[in-house]
C-alpha atoms as a PDB file:
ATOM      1  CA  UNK A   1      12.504   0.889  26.149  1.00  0.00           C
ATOM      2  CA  UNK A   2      13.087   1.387  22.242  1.00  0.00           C
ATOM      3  CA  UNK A   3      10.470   2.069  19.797  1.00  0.00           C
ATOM      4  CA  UNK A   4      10.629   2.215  16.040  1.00  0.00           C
ATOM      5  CA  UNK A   5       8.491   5.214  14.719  1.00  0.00           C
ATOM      6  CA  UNK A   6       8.519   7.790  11.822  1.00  0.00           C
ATOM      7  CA  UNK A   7       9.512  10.833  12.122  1.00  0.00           C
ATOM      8  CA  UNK A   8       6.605  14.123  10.971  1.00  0.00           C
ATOM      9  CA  UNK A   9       7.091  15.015   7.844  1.00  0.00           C
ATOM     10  CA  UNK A  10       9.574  12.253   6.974  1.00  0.00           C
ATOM     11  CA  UNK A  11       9.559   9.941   3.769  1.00  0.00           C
ATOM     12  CA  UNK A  12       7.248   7.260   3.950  1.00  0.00           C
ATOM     13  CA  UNK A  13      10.283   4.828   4.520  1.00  0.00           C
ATOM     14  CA  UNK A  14      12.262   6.739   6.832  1.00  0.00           C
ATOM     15  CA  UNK A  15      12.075   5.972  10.639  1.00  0.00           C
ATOM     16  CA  UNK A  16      14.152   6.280  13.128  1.00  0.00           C
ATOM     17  CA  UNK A  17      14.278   4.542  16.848  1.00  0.00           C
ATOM     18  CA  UNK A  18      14.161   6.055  20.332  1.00  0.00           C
ATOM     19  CA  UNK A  19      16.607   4.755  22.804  1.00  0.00           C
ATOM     20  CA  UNK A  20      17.679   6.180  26.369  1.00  0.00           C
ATOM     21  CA  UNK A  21      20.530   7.081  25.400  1.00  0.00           C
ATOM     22  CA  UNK A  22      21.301  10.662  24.065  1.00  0.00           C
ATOM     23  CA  UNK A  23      23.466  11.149  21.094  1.00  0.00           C
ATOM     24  CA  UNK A  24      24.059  14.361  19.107  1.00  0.00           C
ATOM     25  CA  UNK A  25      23.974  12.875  15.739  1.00  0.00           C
ATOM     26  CA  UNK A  26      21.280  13.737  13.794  1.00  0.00           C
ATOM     27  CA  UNK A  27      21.258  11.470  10.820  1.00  0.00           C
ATOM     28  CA  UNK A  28      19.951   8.363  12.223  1.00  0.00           C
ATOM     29  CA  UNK A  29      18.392   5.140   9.950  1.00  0.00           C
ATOM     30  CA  UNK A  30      16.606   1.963  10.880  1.00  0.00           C
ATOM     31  CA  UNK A  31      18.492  -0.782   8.751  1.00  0.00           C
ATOM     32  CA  UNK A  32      18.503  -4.702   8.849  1.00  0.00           C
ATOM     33  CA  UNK A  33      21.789  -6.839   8.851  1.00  0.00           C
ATOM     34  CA  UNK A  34      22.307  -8.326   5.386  1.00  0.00           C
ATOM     35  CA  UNK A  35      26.111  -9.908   6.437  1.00  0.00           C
ATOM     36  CA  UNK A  36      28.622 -10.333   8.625  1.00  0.00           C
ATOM     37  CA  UNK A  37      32.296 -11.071   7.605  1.00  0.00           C
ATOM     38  CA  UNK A  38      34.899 -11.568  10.423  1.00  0.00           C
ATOM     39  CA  UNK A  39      38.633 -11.080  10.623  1.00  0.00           C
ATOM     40  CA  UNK A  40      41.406 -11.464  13.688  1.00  0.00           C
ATOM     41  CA  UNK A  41      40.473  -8.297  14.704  1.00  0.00           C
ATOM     42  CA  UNK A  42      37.566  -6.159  12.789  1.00  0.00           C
ATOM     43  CA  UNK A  43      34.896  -7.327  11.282  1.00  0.00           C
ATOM     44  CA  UNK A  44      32.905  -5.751   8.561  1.00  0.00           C
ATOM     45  CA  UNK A  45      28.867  -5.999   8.847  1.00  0.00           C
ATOM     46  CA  UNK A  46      26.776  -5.201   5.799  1.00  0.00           C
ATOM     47  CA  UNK A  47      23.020  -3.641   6.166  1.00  0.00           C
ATOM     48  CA  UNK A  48      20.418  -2.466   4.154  1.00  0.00           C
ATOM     49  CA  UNK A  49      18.434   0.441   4.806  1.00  0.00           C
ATOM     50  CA  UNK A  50      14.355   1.291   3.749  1.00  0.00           C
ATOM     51  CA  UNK A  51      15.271   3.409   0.667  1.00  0.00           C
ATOM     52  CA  UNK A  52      17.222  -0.542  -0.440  1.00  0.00           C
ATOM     53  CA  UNK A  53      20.472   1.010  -0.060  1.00  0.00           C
ATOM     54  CA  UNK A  54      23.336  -1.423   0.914  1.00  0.00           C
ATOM     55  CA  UNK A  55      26.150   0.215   3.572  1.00  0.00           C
ATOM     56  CA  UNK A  56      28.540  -1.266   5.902  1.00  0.00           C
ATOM     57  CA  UNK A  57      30.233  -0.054   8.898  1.00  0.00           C
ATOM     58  CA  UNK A  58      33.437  -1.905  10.602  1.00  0.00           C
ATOM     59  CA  UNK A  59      34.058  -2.632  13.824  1.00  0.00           C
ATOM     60  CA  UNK A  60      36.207  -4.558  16.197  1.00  0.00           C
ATOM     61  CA  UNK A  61      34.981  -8.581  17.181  1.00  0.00           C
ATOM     62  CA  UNK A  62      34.896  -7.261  20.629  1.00  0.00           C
ATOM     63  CA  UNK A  63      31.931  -4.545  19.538  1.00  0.00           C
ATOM     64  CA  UNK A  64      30.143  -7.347  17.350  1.00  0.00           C
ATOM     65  CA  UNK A  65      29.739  -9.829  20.228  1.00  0.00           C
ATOM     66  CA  UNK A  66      28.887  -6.960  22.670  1.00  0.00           C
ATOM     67  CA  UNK A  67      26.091  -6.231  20.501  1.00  0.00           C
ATOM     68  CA  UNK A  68      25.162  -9.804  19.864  1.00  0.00           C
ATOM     69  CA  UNK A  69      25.038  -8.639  15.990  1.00  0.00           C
ATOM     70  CA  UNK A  70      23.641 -11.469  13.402  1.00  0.00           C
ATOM     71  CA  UNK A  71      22.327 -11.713  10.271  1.00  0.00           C
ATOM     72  CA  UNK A  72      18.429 -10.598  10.088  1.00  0.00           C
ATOM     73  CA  UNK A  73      18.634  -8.027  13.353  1.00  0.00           C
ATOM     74  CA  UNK A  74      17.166  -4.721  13.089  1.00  0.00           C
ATOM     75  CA  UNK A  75      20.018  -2.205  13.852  1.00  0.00           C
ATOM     76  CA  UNK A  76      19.407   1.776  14.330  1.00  0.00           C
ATOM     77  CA  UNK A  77      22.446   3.476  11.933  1.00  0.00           C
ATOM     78  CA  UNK A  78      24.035   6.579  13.094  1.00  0.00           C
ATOM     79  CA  UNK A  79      25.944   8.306  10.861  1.00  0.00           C
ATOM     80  CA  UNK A  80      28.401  10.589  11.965  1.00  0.00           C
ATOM     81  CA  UNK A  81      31.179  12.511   9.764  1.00  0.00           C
ATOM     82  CA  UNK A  82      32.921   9.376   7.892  1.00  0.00           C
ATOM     83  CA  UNK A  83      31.781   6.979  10.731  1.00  0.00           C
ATOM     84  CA  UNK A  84      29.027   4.586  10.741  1.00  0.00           C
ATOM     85  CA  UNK A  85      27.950   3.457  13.884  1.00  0.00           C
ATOM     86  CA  UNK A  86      25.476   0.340  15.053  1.00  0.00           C
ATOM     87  CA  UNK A  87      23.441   0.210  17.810  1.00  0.00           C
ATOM     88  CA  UNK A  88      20.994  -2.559  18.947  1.00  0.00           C
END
């Protein structure tokens, strides 16, 4: 089960989701899909976060159909060193 809530003392527009699985990265963001361009291999999809802020993270097709990305899903953002990683 997954649940989007907001964290204690967190900005008014930052939440984060709980999931069952365990992850030690610490800067996590609820975003929303905004695009999805696909090549041969990787494919880049485009979000926007609450604060309005556009990112993208890339990924290989087999990651973007695993996830059943699309255009309009809520995604939770991980951020970790230079990576930015989806889950659904």
């Amino acid at each position: 089960m997954r649940e989007i809530v907001q964290r204690p003392g967190a900005a008014q527009n930052h939440f984060t989701e709980r999931s069952a699985m365990k992850i030690g990265a610490r800067n996590q963001l609820v975003g929303r899909i905004t695009e999805v361009k696909r090549g041969t291999v990787m494919c880049e999809v485009k979000f926007e976060i609450p604060a309005k802020s556009p990112m993208a993270s890339v990924m290989t097709l087999e990651s973007l159909d695993d996830l059943s990305l699309k255009v309009g899903d809520t995604v939770q953002v991980v951020v970790k060193a230079v990576n930015v990683l989806l889950m659904k």
